[in-house]
PDB file of N, CA and C in Angstrom:
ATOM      1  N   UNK A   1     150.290 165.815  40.161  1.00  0.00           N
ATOM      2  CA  UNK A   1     148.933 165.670  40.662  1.00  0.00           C
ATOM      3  C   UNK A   1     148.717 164.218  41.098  1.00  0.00           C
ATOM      4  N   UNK A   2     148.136 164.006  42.279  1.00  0.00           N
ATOM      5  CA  UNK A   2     147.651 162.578  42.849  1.00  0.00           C
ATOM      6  C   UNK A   2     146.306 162.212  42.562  1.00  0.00           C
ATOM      7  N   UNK A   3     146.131 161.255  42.254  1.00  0.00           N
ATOM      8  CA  UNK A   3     145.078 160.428  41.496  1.00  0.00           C
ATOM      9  C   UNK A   3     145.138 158.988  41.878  1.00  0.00           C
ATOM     10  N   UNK A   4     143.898 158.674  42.559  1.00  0.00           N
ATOM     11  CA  UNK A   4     143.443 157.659  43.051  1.00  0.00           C
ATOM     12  C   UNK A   4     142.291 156.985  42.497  1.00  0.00           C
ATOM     13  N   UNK A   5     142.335 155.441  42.439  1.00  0.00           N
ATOM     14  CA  UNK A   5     141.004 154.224  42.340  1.00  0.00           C
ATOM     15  C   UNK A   5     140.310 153.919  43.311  1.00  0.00           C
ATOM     16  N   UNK A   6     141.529 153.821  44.277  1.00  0.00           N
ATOM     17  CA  UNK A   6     140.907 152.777  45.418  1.00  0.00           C
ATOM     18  C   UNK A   6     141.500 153.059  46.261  1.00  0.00           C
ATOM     19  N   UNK A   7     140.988 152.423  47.679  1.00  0.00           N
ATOM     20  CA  UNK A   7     141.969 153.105  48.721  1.00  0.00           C
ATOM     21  C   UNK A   7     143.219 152.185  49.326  1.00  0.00           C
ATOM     22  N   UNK A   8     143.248 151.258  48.139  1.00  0.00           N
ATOM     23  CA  UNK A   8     144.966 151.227  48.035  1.00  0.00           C
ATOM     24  C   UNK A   8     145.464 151.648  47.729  1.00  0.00           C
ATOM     25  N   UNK A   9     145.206 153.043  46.679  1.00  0.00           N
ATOM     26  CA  UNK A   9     145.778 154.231  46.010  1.00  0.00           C
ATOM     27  C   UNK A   9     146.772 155.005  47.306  1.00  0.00           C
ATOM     28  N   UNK A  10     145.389 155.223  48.612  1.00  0.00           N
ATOM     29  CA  UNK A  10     145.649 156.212  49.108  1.00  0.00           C
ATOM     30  C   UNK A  10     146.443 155.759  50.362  1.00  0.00           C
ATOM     31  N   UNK A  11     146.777 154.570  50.483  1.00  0.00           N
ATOM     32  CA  UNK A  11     147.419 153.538  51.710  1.00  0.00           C
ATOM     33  C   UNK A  11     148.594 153.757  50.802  1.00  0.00           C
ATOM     34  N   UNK A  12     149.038 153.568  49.867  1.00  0.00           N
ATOM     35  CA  UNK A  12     150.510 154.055  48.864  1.00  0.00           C
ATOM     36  C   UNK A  12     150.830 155.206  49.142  1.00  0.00           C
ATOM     37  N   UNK A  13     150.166 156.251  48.948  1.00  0.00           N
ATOM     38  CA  UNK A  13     150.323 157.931  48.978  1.00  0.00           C
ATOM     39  C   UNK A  13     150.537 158.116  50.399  1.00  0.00           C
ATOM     40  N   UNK A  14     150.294 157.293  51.354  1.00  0.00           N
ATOM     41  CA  UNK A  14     150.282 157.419  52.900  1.00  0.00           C
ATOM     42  C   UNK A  14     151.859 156.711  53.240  1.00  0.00           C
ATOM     43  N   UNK A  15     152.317 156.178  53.034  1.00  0.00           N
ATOM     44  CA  UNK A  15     153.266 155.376  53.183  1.00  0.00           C
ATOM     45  C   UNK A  15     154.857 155.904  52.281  1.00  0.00           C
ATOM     46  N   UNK A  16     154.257 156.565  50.907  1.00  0.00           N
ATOM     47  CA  UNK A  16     155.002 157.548  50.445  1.00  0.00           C
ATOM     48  C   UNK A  16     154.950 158.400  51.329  1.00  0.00           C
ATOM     49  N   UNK A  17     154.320 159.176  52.249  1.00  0.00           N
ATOM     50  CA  UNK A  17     154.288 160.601  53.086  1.00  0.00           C
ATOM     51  C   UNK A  17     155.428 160.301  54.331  1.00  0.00           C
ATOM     52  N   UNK A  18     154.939 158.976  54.643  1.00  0.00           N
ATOM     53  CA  UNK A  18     155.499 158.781  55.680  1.00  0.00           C
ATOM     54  C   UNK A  18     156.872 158.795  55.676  1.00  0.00           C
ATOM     55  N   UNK A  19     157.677 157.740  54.821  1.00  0.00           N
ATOM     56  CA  UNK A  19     158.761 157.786  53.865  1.00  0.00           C
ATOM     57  C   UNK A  19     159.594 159.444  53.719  1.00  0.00           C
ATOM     58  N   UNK A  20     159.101 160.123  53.282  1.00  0.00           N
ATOM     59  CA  UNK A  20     159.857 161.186  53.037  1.00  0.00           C
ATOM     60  C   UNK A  20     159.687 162.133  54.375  1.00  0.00           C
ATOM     61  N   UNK A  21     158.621 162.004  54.638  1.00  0.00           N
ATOM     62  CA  UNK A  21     158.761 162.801  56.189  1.00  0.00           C
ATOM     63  C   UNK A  21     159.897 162.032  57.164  1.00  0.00           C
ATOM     64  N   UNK A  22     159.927 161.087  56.677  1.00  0.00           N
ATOM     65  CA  UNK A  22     161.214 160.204  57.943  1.00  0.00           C
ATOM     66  C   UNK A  22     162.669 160.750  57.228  1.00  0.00           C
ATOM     67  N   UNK A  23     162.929 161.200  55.923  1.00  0.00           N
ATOM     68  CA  UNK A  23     163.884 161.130  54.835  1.00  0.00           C
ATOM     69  C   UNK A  23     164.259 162.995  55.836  1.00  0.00           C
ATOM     70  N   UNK A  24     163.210 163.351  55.764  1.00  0.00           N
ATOM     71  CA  UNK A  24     163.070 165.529  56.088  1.00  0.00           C
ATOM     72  C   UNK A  24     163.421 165.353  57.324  1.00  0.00           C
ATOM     73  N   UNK A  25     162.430 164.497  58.429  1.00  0.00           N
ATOM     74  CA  UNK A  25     163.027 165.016  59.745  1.00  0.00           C
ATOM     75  C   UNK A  25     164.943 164.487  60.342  1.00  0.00           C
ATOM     76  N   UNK A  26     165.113 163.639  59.298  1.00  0.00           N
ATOM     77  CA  UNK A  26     166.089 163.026  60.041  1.00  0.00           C
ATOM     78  C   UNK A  26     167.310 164.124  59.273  1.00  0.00           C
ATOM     79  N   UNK A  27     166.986 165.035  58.121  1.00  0.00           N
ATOM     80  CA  UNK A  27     167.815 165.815  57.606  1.00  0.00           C
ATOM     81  C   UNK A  27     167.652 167.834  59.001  1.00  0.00           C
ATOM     82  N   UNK A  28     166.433 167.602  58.862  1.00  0.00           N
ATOM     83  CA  UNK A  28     165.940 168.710  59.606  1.00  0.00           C
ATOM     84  C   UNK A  28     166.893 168.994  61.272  1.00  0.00           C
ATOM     85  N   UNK A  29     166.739 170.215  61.530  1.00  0.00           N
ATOM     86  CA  UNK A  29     167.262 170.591  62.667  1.00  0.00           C
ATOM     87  C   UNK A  29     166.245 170.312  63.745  1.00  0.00           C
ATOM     88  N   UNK A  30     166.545 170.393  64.831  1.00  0.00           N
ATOM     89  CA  UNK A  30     165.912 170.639  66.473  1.00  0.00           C
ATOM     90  C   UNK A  30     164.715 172.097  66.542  1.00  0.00           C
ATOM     91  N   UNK A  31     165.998 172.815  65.996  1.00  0.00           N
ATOM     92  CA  UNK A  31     164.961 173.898  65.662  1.00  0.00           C
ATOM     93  C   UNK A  31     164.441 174.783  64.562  1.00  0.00           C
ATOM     94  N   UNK A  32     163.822 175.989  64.083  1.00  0.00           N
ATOM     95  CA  UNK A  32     163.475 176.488  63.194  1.00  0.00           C
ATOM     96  C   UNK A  32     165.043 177.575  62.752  1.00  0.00           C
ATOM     97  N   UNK A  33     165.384 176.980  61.878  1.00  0.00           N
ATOM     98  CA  UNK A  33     166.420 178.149  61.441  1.00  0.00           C
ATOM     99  C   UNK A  33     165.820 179.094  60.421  1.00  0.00           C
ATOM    100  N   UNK A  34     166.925 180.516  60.068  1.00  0.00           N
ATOM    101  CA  UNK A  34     166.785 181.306  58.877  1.00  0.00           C
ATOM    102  C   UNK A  34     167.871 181.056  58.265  1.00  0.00           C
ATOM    103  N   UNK A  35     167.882 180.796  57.070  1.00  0.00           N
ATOM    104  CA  UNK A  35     168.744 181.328  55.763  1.00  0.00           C
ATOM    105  C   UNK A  35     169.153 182.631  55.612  1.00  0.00           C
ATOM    106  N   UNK A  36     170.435 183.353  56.062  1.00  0.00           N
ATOM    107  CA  UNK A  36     170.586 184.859  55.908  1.00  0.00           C
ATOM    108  C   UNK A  36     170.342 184.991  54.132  1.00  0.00           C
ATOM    109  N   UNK A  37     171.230 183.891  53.157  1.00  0.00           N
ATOM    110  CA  UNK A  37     171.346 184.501  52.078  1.00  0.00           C
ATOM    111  C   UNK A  37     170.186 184.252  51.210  1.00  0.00           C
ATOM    112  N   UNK A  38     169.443 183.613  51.868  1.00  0.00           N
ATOM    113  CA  UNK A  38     168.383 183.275  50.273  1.00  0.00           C
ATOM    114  C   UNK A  38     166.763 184.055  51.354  1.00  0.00           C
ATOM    115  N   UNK A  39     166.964 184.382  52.427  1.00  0.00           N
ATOM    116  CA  UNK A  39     165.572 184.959  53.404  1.00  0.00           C
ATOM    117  C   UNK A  39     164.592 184.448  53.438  1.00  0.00           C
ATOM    118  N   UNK A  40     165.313 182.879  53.767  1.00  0.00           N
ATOM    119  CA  UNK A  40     163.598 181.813  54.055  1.00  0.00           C
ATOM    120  C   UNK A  40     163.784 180.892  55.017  1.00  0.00           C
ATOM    121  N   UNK A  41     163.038 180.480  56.201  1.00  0.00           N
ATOM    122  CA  UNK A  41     162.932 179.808  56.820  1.00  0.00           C
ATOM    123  C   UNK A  41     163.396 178.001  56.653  1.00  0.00           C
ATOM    124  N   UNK A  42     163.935 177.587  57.610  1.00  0.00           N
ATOM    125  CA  UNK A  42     164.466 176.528  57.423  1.00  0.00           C
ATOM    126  C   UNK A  42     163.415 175.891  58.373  1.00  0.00           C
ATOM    127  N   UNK A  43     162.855 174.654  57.712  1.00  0.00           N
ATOM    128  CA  UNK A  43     161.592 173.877  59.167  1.00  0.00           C
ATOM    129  C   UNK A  43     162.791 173.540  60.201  1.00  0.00           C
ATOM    130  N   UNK A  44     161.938 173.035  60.987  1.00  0.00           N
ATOM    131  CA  UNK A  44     162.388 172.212  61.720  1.00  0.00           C
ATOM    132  C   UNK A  44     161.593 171.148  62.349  1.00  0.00           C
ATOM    133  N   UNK A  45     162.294 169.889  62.658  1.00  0.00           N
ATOM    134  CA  UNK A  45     161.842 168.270  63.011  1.00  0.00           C
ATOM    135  C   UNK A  45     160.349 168.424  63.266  1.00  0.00           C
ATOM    136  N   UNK A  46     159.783 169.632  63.692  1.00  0.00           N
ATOM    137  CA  UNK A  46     158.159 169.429  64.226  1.00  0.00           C
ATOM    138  C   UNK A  46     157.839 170.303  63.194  1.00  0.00           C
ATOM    139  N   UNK A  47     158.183 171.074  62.362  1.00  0.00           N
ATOM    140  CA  UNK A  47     157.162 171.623  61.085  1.00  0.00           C
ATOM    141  C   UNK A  47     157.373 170.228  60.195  1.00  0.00           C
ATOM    142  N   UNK A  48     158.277 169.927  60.108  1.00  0.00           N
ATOM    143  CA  UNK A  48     158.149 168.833  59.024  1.00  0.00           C
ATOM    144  C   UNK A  48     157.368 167.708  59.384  1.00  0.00           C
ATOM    145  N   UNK A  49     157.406 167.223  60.655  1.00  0.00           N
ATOM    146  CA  UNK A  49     156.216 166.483  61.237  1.00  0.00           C
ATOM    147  C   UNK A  49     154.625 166.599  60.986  1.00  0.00           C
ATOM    148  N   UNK A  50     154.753 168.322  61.745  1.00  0.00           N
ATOM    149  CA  UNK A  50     153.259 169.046  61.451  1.00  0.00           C
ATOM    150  C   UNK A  50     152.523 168.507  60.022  1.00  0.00           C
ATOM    151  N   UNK A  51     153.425 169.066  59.213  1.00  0.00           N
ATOM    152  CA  UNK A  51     152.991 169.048  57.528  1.00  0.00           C
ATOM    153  C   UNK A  51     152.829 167.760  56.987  1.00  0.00           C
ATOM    154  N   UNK A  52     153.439 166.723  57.509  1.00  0.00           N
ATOM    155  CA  UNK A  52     153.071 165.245  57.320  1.00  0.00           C
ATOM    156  C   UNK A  52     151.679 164.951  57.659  1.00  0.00           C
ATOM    157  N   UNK A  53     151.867 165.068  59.026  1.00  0.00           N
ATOM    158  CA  UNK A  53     150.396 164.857  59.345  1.00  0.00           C
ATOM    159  C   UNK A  53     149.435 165.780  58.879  1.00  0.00           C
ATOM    160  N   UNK A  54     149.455 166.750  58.433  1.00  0.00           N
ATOM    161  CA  UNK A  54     147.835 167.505  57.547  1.00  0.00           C
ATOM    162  C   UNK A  54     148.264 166.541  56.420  1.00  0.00           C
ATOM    163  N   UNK A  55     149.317 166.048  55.672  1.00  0.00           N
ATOM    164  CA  UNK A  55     148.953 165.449  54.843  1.00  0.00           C
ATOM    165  C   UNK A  55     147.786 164.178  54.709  1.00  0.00           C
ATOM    166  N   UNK A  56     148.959 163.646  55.635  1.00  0.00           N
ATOM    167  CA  UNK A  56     148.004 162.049  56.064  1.00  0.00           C
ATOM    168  C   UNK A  56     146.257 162.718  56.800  1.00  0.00           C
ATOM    169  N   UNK A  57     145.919 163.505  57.479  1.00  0.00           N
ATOM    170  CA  UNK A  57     144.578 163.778  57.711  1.00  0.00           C
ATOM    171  C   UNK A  57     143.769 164.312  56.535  1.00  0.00           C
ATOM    172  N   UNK A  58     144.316 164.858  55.537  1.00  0.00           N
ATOM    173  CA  UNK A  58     143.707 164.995  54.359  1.00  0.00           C
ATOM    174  C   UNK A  58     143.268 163.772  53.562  1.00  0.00           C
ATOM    175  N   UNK A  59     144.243 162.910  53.559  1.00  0.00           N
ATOM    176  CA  UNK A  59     144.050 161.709  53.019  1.00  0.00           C
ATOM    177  C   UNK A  59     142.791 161.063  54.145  1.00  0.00           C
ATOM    178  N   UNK A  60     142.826 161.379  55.151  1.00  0.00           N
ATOM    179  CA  UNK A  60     141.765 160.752  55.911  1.00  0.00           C
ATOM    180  C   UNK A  60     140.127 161.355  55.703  1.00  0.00           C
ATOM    181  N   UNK A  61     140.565 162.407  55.251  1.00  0.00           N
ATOM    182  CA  UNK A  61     139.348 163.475  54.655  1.00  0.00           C
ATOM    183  C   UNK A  61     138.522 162.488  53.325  1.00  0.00           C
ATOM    184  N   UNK A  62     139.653 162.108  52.337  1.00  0.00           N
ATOM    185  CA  UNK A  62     138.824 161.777  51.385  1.00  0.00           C
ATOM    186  C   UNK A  62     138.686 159.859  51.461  1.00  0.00           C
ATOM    187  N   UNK A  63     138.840 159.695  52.502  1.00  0.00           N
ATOM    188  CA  UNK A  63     138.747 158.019  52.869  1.00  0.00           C
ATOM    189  C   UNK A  63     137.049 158.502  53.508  1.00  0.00           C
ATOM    190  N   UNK A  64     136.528 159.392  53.980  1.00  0.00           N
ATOM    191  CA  UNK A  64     135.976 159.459  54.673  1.00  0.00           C
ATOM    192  C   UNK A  64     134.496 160.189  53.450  1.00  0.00           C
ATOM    193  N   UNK A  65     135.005 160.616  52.944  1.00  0.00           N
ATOM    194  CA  UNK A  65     134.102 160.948  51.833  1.00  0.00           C
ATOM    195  C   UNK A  65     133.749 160.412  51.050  1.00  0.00           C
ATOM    196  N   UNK A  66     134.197 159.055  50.727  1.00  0.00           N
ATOM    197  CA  UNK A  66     134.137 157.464  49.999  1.00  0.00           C
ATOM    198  C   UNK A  66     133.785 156.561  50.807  1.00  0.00           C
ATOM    199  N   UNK A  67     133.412 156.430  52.433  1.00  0.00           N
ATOM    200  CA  UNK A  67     132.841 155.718  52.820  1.00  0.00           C
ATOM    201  C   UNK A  67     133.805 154.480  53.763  1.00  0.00           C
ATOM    202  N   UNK A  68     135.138 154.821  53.055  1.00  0.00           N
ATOM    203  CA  UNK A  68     136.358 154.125  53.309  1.00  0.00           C
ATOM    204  C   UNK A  68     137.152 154.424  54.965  1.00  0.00           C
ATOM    205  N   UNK A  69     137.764 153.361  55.280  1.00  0.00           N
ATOM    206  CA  UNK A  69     138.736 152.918  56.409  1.00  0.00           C
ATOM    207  C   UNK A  69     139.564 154.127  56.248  1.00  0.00           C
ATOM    208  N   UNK A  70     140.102 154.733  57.125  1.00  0.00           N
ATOM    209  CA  UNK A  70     141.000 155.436  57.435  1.00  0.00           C
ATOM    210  C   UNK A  70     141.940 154.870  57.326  1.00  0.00           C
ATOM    211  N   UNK A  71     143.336 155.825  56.628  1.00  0.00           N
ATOM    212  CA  UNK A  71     144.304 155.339  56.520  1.00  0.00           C
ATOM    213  C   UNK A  71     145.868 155.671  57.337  1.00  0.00           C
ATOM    214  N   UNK A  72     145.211 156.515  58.120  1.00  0.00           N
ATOM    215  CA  UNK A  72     146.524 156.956  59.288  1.00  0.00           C
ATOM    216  C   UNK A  72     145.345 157.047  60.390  1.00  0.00           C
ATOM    217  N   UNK A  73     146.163 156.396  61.107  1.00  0.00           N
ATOM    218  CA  UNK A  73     145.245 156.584  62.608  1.00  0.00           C
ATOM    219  C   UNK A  73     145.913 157.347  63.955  1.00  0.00           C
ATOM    220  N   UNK A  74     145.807 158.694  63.825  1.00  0.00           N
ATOM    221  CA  UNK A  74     146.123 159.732  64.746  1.00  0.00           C
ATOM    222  C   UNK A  74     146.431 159.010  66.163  1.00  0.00           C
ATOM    223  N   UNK A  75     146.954 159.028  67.321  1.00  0.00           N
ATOM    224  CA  UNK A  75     147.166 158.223  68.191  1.00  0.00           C
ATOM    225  C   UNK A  75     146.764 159.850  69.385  1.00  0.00           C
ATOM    226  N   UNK A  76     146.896 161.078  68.596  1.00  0.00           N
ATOM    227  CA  UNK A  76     145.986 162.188  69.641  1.00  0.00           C
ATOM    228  C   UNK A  76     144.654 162.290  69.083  1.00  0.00           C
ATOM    229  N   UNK A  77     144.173 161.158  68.652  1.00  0.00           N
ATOM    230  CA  UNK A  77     142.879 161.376  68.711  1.00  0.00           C
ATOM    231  C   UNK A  77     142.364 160.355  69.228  1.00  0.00           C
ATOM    232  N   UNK A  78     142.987 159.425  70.396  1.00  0.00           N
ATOM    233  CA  UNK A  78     142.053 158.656  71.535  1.00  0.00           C
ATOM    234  C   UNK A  78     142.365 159.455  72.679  1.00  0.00           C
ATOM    235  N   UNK A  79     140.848 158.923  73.321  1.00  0.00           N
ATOM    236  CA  UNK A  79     140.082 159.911  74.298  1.00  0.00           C
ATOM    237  C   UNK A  79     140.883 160.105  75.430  1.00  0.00           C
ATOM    238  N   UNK A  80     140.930 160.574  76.226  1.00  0.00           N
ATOM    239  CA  UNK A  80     142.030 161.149  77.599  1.00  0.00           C
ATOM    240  C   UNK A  80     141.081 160.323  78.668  1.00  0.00           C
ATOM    241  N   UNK A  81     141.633 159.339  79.216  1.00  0.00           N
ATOM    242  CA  UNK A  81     141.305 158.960  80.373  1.00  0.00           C
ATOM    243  C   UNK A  81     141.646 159.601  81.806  1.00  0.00           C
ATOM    244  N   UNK A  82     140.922 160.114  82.790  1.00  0.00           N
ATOM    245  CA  UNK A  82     141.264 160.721  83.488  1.00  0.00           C
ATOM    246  C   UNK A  82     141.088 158.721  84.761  1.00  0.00           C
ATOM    247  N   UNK A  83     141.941 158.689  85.634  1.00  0.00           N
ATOM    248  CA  UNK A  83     141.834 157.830  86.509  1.00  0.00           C
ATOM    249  C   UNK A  83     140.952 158.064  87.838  1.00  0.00           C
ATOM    250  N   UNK A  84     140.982 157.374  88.854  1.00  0.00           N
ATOM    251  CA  UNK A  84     140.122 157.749  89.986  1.00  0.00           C
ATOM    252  C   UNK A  84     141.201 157.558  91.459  1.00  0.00           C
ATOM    253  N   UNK A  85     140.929 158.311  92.168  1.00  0.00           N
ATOM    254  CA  UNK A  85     141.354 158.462  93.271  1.00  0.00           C
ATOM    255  C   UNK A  85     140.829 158.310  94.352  1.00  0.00           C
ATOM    256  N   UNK A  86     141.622 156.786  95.213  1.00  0.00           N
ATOM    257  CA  UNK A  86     140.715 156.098  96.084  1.00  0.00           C
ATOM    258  C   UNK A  86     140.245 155.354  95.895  1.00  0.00           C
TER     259      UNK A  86
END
């Protein structure tokens, strides 16, 4: 169980995520395999990604419910500039 003070707690727990998600994808395949003998899905480089990041946005959930700085900053969540023509 994770248990936090402060949100240096949760800048640790973020940096641990990150850490082992770099440890999974670099073990992980290209793509989603099956296991014939044990009948379970093997991730692959973008589920293990995926699941990092709900982690880290969860953690942004309760930075945000304390009033606190965000501690992963999504880079698809700045705005889409469209340019002009002419």
């Amino acid at each position: 169980m994770f248990e936090y003070k402060n949100r240096a707690d949760l800048v640790a727990e973020a940096r641990r995520i990150l850490a082992a998600m770099h440890t999974a994808v670099c073990k992980a395949g290209v793509k989603r395999e099956w296991n014939r003998t044990f009948r379970l899905s093997i991730p692959s480089k973008n589920d293990v990604k995926r699941g990092a990041v709900a982690n880290l946005e969860s953690l942004n959930d309760i930075c945000t419910f304390h009033g606190w700085d965000n501690v992963y900053l999504n880079p698809d969540d700045d705005e889409v500039k469209v340019g002009k023509v002419g």
